[in-house]
Protein backbone atom coordinates (compact mmCIF):
# COMPACT_ATOMS: atom_id res chain seq x y z
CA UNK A 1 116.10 87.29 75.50
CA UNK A 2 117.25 89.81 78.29
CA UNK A 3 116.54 89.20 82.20
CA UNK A 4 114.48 92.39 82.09
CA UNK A 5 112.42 90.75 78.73
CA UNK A 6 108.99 92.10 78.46
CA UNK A 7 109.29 93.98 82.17
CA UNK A 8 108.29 97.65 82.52
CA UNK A 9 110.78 100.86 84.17
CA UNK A 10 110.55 104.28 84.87
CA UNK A 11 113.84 105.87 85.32
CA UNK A 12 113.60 108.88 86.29
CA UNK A 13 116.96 111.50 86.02
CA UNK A 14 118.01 109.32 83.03
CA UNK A 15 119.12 111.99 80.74
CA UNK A 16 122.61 111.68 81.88
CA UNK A 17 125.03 110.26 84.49
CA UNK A 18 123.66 107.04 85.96
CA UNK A 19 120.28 107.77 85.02
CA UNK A 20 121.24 107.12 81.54
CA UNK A 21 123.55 104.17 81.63
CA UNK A 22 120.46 102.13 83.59
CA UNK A 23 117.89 103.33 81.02
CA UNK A 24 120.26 102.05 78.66
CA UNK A 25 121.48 98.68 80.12
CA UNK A 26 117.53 97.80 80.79
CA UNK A 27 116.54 98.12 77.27
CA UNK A 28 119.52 96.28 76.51
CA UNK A 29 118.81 93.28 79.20
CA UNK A 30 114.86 93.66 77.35
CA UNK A 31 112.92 96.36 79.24
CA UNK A 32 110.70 98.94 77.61
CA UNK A 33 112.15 102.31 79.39
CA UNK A 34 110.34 105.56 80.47
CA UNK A 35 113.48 107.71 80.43
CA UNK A 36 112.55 111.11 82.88
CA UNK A 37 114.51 113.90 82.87
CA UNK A 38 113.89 117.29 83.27
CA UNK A 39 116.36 118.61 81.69
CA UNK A 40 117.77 121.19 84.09
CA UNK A 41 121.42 121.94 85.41
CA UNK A 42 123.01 120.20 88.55
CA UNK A 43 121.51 123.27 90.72
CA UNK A 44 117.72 122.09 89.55
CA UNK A 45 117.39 125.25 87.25
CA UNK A 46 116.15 125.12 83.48
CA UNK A 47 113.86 122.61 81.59
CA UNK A 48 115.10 121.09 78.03
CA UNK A 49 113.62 118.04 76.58
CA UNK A 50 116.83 117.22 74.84
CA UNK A 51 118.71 115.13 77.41
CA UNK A 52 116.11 112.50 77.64
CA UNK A 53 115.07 112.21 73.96
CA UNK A 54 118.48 111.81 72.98
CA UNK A 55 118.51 108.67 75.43
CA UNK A 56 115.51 107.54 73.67
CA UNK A 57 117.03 108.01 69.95
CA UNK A 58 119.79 105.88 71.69
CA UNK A 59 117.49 102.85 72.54
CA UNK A 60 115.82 102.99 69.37
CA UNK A 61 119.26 103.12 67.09
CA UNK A 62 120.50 99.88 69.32
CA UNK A 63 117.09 98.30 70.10
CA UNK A 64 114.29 99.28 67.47
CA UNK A 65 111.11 101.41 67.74
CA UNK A 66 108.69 101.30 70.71
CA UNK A 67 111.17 100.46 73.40
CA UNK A 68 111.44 103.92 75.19
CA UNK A 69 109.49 107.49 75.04
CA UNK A 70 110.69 110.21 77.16
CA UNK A 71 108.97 112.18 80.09
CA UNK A 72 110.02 115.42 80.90
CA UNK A 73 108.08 116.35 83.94
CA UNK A 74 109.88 117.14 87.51
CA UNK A 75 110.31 114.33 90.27
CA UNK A 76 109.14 117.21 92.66
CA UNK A 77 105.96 117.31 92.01
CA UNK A 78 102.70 114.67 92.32
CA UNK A 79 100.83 115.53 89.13
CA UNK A 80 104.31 114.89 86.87
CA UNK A 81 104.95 111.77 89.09
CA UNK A 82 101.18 110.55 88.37
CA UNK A 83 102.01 110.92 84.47
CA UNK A 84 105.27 109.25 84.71
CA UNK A 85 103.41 106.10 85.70
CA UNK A 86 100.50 106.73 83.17
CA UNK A 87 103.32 107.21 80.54
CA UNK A 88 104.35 103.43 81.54
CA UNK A 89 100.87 102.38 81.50
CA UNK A 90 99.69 104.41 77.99
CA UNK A 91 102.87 103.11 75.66
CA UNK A 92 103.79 99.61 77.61
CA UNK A 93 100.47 98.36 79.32
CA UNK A 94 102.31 97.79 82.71
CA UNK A 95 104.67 98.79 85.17
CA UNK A 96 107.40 96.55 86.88
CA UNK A 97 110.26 98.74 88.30
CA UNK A 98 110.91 102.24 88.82
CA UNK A 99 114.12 103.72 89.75
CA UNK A 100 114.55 106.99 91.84
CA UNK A 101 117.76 108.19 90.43
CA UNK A 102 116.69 111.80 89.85
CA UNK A 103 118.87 114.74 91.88
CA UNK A 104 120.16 117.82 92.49
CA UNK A 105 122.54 119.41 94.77
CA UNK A 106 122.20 123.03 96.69
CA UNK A 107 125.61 122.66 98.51
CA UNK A 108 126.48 124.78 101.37
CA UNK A 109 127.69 124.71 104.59
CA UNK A 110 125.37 124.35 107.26
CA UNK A 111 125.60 128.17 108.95
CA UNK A 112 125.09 129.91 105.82
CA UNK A 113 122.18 127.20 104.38
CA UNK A 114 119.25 128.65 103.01
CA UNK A 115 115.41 127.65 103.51
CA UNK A 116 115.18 127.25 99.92
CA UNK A 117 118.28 125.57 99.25
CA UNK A 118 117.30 122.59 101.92
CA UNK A 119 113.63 122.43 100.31
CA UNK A 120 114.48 122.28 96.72
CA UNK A 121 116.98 119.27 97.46
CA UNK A 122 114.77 117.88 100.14
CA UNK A 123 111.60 117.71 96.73
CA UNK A 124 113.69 116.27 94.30
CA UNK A 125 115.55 113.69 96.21
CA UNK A 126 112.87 112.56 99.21
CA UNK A 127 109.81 113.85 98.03
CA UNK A 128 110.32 113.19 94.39
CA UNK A 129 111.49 108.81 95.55
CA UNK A 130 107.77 109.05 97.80
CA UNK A 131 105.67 110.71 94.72
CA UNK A 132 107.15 108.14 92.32
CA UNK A 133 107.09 104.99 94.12
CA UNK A 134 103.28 105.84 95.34
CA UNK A 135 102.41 106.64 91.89
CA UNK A 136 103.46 103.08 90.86
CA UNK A 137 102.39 101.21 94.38
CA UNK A 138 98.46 100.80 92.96
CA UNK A 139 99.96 98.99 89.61
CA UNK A 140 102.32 96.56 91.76
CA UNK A 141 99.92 95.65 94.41
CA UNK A 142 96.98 95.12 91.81
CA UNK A 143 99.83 92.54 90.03
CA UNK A 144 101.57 91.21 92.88
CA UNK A 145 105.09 92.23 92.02
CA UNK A 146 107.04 95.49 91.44
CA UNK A 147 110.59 96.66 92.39
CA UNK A 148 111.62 99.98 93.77
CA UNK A 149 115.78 100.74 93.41
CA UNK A 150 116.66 104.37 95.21
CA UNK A 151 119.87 106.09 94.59
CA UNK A 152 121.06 106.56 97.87
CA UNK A 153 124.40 108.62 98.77
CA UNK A 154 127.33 107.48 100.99
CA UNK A 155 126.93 111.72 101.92
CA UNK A 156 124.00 110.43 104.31
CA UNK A 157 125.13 106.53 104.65
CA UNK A 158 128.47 108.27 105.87
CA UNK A 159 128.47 111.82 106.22
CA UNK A 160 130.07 115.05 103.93
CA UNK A 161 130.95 118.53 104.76
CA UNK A 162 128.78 121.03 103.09
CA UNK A 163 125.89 118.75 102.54
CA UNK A 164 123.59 118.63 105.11
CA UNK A 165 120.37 119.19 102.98
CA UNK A 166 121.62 116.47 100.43
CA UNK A 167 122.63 113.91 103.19
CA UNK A 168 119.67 114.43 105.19
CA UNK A 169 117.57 113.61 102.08
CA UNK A 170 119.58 110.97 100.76
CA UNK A 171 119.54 108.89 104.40
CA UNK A 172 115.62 109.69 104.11
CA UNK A 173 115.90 107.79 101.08
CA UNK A 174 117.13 104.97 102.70
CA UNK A 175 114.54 105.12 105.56
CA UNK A 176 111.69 105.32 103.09
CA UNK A 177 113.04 102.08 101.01
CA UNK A 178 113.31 99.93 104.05
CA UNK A 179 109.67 100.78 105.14
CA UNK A 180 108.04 100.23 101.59
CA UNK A 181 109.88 96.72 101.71
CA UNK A 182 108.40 95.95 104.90
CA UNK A 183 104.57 97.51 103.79
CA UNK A 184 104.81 96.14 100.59
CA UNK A 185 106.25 92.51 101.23
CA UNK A 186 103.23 90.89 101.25
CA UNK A 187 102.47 91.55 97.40
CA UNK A 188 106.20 90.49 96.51
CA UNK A 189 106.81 94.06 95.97
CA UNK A 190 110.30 94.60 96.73
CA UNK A 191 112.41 97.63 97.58
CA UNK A 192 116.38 98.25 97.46
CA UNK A 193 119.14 101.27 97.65
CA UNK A 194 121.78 101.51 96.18
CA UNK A 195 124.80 104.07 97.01
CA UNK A 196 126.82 104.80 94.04
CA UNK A 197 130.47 105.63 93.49
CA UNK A 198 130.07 107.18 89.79
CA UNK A 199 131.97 109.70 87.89
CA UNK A 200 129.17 112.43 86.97
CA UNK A 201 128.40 116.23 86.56
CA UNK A 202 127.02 115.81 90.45
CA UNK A 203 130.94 114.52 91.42
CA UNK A 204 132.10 116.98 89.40
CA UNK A 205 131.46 119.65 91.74
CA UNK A 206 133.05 118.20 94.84
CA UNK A 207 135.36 120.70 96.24
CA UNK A 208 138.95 119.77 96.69
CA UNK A 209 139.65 117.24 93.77
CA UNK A 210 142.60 117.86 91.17
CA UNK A 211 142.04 117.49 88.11
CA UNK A 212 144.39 114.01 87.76
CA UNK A 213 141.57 112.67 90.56
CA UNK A 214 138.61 113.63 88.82
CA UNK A 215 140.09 111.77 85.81
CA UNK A 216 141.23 108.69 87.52
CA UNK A 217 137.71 108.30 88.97
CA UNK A 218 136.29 108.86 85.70
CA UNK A 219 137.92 105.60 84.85
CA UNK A 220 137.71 103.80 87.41
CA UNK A 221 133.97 104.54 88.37
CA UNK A 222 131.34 104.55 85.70
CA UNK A 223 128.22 105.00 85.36
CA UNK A 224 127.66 101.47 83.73
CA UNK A 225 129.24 99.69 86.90
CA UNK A 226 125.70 100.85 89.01
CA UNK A 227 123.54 100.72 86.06
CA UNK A 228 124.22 96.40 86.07
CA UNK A 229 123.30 96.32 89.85
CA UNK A 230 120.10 98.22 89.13
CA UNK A 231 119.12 95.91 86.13
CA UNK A 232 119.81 92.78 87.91
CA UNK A 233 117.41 94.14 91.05
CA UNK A 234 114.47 94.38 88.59
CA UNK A 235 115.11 90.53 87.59
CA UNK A 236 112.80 87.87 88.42
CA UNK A 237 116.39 86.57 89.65
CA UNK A 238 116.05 89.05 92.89
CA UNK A 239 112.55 87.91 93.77
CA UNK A 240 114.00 88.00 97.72
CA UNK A 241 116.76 91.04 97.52
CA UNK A 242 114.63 93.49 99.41
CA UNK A 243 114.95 96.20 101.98
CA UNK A 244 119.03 96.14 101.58
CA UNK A 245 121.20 99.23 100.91
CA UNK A 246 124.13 98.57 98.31
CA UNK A 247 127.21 99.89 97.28
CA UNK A 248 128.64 99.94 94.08
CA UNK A 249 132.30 101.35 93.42
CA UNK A 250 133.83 100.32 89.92
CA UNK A 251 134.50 96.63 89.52
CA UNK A 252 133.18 96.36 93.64
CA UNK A 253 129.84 95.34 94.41
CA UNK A 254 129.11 95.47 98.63
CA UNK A 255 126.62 95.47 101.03
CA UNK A 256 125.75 98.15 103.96
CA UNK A 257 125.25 96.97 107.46
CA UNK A 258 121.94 99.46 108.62
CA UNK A 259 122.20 100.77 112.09
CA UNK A 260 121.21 98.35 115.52
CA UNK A 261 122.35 98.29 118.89
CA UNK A 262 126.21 97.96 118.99
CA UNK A 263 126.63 98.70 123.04
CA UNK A 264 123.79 97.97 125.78
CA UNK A 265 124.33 99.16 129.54
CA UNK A 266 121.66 99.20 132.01
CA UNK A 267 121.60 100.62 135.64
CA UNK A 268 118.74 99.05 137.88
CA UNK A 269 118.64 102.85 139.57
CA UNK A 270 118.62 104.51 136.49
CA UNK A 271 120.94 106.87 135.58
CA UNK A 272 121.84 110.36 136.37
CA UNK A 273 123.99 112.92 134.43
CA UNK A 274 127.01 112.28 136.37
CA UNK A 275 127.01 108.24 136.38
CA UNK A 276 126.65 108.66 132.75
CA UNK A 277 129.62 111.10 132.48
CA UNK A 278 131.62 108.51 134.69
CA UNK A 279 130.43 104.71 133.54
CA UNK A 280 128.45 104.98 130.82
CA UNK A 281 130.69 107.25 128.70
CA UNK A 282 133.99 105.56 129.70
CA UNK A 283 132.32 102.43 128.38
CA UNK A 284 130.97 103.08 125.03
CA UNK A 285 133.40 105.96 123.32
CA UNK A 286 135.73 103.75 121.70
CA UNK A 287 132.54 102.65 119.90
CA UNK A 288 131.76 105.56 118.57
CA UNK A 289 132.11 106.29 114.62
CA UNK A 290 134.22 108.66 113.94
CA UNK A 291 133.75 111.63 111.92
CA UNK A 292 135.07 110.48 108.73
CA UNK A 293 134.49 111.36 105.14
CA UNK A 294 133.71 108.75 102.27
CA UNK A 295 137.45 108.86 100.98
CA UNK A 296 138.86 107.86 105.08
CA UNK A 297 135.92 104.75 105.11
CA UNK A 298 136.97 103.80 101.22
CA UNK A 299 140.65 104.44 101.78
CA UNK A 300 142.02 102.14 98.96
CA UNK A 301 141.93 102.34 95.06
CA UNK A 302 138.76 100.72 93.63
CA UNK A 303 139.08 97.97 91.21
């Protein structure tokens, strides 16, 4: 008997990378698993059917029959977000967690971004987490219970060069979780983020690694380490874990502060340009976070 016994998931990118290890470690924990993937490369391009039937074949070897079927339709669009549910509903009879994982990446920096590179990222990662948590919202409210888990990125938590349509989307992301948590709390549907550091094809293509780092992360961060966050927020165990951006990074588990009011000043006649170049500024720029990368905020080895 797994915590995730007799409970429901749609994972959707689960042919590979994290996708895969949470599709796996929720069968394992006692979920039945839609596994989504569309089978394309880290740019979005090409369908193949194989990636996510092979996770499948993997459930059944190590679980038995009837505990996964694969779904290869795209996050980016409504109709193949509406049968990703149905698929839940058709094989399992219920739904009780999905998890936005699904992603690509169009990097470029910002001066020479296209139109088309921001809107492909901005449908798979932001409109594809919206069209597959409201495709699942009618199920959890009619039960009174469901659990959303988004794949953030510390590229919009924090900031990255050459990613401003992938940050953008992925702080969206964030955004959209903490407002379903606070719609949906009322039918204990709950609703959590989680910003991975994993070793994947997507890391893969960050500029300026050696090959010695790449390989060290590899070790060090794995796919498995976010996969047992994930599982556990689908538990009956995180009934009141909503709303809340995580961090996982090997062996470290944390938790994100989410932006309030760190400096107030008032002026009882208002302010003008210059009293604001003179007081206000003086005041408040020591406060101000830098512009920092991931690597300067995580500065030491993971465990």
């Amino acid at each position: 008997m797994g915590m995730m016994d007799g409970k429901v998931a749609v994972v959707t990118g689960a042919g590979g990378g994290i996708g895969r290890a949470t599709a796996l470690e929720l069968a394992a924990n006692g979920a039945m698993v839609v596994v989504n993937d569309i089978g394309g490369t880290v740019t979005g391009e090409g369908r193949d059917s194989g990636p996510a039937q092979r996770v499948v074949a993997e459930i059944t070897q190590a679980h038995g029959t009837g505990r996964a079927v694969a779904n290869t339709g795209s996050v980016a669009s409504w109709e193949d977000a509406q049968k990703m549910v149905q698929d839940a509903i058709d094989n399992f009879g219920r739904i009780d967690m999905v998890v936005n994982n699904a992603g690509i990446l169009r990097d470029r920096m910002f001066h020479y971004m296209s139109i088309e590179e921001w809107d492909a990222v901005m449908k798979v990662h932001l409109y594809g987490a919206f069209y597959v948590s409201r495709a699942a919202v009618p199920h959890f409210r009619k039960q009174e219970s469901g659990a959303y888990v988004h794949i953030t990125s510390t590229s919009g938590l924090i900031g990255s060069v050459g990613q401003t349509n992938y940050g953008a989307a992925k702080l969206g992301i964030a955004g959209l979780s903490r407002c379903i948590a606070m719609d949906m709390q009322r039918y204990n549907i709950r609703s959590n983020c989680i910003g991975p550091h994993a070793f994947s094809r997507m890391i893969e293509t960050v500029p300026g690694q050696t090959e010695e780092q790449l390989q060290a992360r590899a070790q060090k961060t794995r796919p498995d380490h976010i996969a047992k966050l994930i599982s556990f927020l689908g538990t009956d165990a995180a009934a009141k874990v909503s709303g809340q951006i995580f961090g996982v990074r090997g062996n470290e588990v944390y938790l994100y502060n989410q932006p309030r009011p760190i400096r107030i000043m008032a002026r009882p006649d208002g302010w003008t340009s210059e009293n604001l170049a003179t007081h206000w500024l003086p005041a408040v720029e020591k406060a101000f976070t830098p512009l920092e990368r991931t690597r300067d905020v995580y500065a030491w080895d993971p465990v």
